[in-house]
PDB file of N, CA and C in Angstrom:
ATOM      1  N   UNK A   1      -5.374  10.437   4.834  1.00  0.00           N
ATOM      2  CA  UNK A   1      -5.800   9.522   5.870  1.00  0.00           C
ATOM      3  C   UNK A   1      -6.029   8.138   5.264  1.00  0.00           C
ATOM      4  N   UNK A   2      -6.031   7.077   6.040  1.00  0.00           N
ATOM      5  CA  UNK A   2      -5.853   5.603   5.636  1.00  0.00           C
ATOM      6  C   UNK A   2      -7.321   5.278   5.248  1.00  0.00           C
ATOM      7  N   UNK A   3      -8.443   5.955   6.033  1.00  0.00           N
ATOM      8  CA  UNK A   3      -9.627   5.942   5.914  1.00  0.00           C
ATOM      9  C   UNK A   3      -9.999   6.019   4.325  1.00  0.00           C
ATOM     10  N   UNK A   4      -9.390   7.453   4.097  1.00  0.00           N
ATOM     11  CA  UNK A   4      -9.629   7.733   2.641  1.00  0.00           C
ATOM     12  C   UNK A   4      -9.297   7.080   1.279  1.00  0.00           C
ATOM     13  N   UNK A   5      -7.537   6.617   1.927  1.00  0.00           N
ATOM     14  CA  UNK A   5      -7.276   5.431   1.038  1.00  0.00           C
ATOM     15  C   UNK A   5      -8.135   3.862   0.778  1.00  0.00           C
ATOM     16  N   UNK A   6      -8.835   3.882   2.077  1.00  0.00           N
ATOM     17  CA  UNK A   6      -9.417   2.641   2.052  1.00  0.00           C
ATOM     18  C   UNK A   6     -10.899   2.670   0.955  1.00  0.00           C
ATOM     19  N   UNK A   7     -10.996   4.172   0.989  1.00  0.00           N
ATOM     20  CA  UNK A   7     -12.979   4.019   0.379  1.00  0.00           C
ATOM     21  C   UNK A   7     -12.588   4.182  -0.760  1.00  0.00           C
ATOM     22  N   UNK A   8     -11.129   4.669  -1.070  1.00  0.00           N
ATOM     23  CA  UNK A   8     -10.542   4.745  -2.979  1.00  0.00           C
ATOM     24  C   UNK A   8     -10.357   3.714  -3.138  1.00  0.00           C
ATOM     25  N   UNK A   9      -9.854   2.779  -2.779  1.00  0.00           N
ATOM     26  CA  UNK A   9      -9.502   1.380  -3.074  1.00  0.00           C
ATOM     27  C   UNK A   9     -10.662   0.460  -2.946  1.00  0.00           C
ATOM     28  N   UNK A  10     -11.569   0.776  -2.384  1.00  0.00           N
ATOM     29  CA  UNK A  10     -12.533  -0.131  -2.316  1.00  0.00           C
ATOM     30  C   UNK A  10     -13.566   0.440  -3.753  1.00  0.00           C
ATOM     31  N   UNK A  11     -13.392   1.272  -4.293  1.00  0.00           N
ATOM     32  CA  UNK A  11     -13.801   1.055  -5.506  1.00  0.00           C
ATOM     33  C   UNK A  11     -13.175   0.545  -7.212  1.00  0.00           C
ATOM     34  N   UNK A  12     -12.336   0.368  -6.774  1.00  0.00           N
ATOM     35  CA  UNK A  12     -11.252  -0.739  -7.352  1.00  0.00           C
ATOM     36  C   UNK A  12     -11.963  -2.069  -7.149  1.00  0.00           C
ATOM     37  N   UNK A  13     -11.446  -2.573  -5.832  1.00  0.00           N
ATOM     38  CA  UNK A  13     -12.294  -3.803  -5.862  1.00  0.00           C
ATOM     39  C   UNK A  13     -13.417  -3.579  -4.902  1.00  0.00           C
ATOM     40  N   UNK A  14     -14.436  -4.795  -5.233  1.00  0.00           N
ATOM     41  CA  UNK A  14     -15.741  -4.233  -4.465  1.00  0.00           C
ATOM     42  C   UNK A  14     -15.837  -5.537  -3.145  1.00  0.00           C
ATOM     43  N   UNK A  15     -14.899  -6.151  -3.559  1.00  0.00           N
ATOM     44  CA  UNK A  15     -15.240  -6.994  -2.591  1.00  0.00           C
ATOM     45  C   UNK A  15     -14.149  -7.097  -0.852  1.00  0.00           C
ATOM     46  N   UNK A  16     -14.621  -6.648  -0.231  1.00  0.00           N
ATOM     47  CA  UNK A  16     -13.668  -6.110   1.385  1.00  0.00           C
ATOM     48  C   UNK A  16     -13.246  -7.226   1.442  1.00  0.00           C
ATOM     49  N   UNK A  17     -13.479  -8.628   1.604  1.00  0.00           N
ATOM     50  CA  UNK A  17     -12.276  -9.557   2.088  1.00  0.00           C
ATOM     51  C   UNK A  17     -11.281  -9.702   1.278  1.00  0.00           C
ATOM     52  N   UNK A  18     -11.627  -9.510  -0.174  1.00  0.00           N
ATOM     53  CA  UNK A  18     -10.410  -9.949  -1.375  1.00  0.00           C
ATOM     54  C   UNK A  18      -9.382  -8.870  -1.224  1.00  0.00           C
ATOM     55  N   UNK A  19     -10.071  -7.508  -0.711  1.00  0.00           N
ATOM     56  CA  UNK A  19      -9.484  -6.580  -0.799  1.00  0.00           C
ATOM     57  C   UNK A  19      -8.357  -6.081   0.413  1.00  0.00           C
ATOM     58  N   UNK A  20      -9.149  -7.039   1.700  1.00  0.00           N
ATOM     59  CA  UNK A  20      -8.132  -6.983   3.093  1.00  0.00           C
ATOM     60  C   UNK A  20      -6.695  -7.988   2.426  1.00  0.00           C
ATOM     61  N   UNK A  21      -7.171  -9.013   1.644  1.00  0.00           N
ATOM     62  CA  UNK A  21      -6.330 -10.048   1.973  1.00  0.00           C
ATOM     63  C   UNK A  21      -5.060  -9.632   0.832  1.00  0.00           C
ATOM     64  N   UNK A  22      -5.379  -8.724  -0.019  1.00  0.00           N
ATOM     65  CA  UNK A  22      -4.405  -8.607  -0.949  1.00  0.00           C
ATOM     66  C   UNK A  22      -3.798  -7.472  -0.545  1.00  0.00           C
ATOM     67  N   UNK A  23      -4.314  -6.548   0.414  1.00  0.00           N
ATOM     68  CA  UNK A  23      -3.325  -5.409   1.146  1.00  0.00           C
ATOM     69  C   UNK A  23      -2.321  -6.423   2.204  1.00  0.00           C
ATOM     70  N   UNK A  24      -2.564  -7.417   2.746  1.00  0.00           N
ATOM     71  CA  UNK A  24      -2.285  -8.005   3.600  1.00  0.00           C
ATOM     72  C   UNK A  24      -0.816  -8.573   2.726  1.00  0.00           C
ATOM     73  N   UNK A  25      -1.014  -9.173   1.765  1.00  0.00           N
ATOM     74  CA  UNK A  25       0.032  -9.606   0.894  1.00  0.00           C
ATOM     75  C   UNK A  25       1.055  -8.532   0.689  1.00  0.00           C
ATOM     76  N   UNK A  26       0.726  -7.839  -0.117  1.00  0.00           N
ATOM     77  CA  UNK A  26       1.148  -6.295  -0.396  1.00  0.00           C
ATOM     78  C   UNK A  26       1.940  -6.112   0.937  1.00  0.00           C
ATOM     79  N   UNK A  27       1.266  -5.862   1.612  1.00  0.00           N
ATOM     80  CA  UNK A  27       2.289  -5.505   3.160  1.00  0.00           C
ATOM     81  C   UNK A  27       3.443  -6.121   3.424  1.00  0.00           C
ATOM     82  N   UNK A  28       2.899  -7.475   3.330  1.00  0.00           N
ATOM     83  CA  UNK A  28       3.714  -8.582   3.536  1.00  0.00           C
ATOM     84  C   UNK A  28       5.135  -8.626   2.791  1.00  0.00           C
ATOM     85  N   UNK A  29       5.067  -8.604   1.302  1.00  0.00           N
ATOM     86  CA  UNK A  29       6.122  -8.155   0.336  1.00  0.00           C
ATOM     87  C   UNK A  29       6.900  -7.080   0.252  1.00  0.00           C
ATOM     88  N   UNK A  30       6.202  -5.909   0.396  1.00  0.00           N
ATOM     89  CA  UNK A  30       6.589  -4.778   0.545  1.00  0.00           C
ATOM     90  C   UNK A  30       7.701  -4.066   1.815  1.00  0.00           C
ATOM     91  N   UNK A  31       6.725  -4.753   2.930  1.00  0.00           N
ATOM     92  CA  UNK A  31       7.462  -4.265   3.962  1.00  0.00           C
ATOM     93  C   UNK A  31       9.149  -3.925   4.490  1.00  0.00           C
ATOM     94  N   UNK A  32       9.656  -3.416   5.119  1.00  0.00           N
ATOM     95  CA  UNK A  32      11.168  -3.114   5.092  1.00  0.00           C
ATOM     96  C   UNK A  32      11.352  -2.893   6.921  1.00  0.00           C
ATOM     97  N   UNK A  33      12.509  -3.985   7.116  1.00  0.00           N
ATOM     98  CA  UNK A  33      12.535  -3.723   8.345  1.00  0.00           C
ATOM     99  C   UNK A  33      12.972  -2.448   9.309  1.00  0.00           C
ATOM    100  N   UNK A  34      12.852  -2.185  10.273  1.00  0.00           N
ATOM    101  CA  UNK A  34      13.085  -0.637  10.985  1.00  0.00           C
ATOM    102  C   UNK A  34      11.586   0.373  10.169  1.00  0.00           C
ATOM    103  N   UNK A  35      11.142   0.068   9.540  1.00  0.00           N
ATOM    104  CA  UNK A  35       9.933   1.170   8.847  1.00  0.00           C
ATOM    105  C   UNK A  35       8.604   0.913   9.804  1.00  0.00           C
ATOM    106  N   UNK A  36       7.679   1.924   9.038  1.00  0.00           N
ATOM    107  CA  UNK A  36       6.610   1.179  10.575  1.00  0.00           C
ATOM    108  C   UNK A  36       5.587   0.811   9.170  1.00  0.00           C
ATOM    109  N   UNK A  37       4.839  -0.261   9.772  1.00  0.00           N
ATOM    110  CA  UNK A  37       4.391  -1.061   8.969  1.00  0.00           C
ATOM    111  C   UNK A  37       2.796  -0.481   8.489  1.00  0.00           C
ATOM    112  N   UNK A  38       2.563   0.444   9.134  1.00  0.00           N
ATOM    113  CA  UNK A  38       1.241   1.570   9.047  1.00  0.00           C
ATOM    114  C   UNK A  38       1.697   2.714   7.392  1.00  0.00           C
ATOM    115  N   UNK A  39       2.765   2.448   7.204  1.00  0.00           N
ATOM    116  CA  UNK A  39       3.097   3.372   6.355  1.00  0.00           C
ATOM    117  C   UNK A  39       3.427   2.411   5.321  1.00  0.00           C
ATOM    118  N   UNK A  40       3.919   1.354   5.438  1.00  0.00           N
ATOM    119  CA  UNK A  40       3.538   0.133   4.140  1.00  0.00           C
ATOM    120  C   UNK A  40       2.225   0.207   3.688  1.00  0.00           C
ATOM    121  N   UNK A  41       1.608  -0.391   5.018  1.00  0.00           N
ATOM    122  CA  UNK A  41       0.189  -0.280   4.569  1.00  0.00           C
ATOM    123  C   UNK A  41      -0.143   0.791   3.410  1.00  0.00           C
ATOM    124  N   UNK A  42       0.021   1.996   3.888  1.00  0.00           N
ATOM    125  CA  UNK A  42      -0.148   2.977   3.360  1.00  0.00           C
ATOM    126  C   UNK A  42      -0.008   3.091   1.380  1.00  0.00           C
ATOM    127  N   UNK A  43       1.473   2.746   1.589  1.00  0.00           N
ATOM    128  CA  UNK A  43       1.743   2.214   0.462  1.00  0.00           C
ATOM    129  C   UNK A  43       0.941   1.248  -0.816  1.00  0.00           C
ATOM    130  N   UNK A  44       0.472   0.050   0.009  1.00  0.00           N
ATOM    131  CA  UNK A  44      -0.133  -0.809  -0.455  1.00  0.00           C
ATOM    132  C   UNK A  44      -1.704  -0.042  -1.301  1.00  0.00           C
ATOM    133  N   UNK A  45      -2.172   0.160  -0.059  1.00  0.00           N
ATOM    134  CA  UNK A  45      -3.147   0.808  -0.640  1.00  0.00           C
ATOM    135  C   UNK A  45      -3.001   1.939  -1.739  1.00  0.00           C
ATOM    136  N   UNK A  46      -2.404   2.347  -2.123  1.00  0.00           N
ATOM    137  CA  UNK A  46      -1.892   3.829  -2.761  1.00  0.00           C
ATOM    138  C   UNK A  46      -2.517   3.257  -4.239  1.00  0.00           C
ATOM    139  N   UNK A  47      -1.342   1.641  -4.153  1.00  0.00           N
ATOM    140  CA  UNK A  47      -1.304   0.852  -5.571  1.00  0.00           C
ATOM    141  C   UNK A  47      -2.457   0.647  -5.949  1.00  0.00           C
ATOM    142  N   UNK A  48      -3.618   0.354  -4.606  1.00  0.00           N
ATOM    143  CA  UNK A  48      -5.166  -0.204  -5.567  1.00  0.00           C
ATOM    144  C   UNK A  48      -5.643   1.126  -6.082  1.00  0.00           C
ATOM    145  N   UNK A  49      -5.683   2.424  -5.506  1.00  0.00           N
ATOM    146  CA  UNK A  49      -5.988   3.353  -5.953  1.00  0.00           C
ATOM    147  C   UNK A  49      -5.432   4.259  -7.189  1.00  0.00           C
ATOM    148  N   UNK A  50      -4.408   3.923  -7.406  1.00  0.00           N
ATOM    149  CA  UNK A  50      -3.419   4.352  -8.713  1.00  0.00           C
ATOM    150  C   UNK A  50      -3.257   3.426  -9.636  1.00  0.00           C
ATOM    151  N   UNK A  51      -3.858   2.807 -10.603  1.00  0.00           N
ATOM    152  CA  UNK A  51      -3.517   1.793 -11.040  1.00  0.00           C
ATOM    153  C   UNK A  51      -2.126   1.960 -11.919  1.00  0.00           C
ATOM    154  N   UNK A  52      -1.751   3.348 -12.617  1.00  0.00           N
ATOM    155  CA  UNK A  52      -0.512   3.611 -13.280  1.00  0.00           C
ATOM    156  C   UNK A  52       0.856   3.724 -12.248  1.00  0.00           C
ATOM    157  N   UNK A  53       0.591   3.546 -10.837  1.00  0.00           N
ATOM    158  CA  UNK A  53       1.490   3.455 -10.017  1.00  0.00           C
ATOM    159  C   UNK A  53       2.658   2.535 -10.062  1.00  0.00           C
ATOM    160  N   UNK A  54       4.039   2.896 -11.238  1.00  0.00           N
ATOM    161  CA  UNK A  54       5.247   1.934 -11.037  1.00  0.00           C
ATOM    162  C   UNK A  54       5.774   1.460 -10.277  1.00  0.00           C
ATOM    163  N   UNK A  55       6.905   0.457 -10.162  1.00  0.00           N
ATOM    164  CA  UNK A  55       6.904  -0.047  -9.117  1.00  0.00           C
ATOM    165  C   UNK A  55       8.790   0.469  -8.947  1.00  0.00           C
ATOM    166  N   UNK A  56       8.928   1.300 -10.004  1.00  0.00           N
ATOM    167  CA  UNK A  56      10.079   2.262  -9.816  1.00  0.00           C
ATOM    168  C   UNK A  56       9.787   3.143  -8.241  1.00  0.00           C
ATOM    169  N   UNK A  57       8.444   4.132  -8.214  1.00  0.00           N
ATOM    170  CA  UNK A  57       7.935   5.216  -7.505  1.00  0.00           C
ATOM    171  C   UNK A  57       8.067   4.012  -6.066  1.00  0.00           C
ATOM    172  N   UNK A  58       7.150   2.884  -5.944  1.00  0.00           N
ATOM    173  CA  UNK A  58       7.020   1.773  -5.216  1.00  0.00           C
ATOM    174  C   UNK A  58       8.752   1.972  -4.002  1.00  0.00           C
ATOM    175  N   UNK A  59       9.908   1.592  -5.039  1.00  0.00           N
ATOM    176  CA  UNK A  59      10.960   1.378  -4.837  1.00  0.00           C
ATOM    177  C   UNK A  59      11.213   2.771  -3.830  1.00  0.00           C
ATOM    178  N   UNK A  60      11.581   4.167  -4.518  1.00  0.00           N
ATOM    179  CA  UNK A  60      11.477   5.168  -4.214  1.00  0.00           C
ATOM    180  C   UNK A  60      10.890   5.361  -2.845  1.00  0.00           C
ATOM    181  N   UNK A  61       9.483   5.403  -2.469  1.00  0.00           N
ATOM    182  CA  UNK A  61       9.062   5.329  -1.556  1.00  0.00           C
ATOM    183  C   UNK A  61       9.455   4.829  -0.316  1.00  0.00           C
ATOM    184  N   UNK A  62      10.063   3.516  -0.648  1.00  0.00           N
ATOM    185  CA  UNK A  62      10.905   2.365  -0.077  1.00  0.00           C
ATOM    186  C   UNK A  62      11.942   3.006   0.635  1.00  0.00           C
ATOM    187  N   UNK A  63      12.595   3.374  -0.197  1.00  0.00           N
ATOM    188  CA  UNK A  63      13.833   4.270   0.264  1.00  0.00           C
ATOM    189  C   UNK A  63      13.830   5.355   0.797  1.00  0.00           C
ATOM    190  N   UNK A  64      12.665   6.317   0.848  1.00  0.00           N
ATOM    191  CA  UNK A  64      12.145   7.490   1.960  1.00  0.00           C
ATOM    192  C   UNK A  64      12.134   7.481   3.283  1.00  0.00           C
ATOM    193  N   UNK A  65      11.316   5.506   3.319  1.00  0.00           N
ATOM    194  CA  UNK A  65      10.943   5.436   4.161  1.00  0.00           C
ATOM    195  C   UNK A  65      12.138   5.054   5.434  1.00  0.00           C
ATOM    196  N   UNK A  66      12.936   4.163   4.652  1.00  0.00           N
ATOM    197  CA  UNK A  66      14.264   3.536   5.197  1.00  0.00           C
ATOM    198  C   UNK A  66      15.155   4.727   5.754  1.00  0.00           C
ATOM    199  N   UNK A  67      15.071   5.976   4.627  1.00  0.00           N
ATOM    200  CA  UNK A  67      15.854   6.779   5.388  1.00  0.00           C
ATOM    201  C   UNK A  67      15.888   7.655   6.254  1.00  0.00           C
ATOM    202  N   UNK A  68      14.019   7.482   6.207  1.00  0.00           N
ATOM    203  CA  UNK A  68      14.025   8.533   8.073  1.00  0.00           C
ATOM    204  C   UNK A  68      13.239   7.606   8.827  1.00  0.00           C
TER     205      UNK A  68
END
């Protein structure tokens, strides 16, 4: 749940606006058109919570998403 991703990531950073505004970026970059943008999100957040998270897996993901 996004919920859950959100209270992992918020101990990463502690501060909620720095932390909206850089998922917001993240989204922003990330995103891929035809995908739904709830599952970027998703994405985004994954990264504050994983910090060993490549951006190979990133890519990957990318392409999951594109193809269904």
């Amino acid at each position: 749940m996004r919920s859950e991703l959100v209270f992992r990531a918020l101990e990463q950073e502690s501060n909620r606006y720095q932390l909206v505004q850089q998922v917001a970026k993240g989204t922003r970059r990330l995103h891929r058109p035809n995908t739904r943008v709830q599952e970027t999100m998703n994405v985004v957040l994954e990264h504050f919570t994983t910090p060993a998270l490549t951006s190979e897996r990133v890519i990957y993901e990318q392409e999951e998403m594109r193809a269904a």
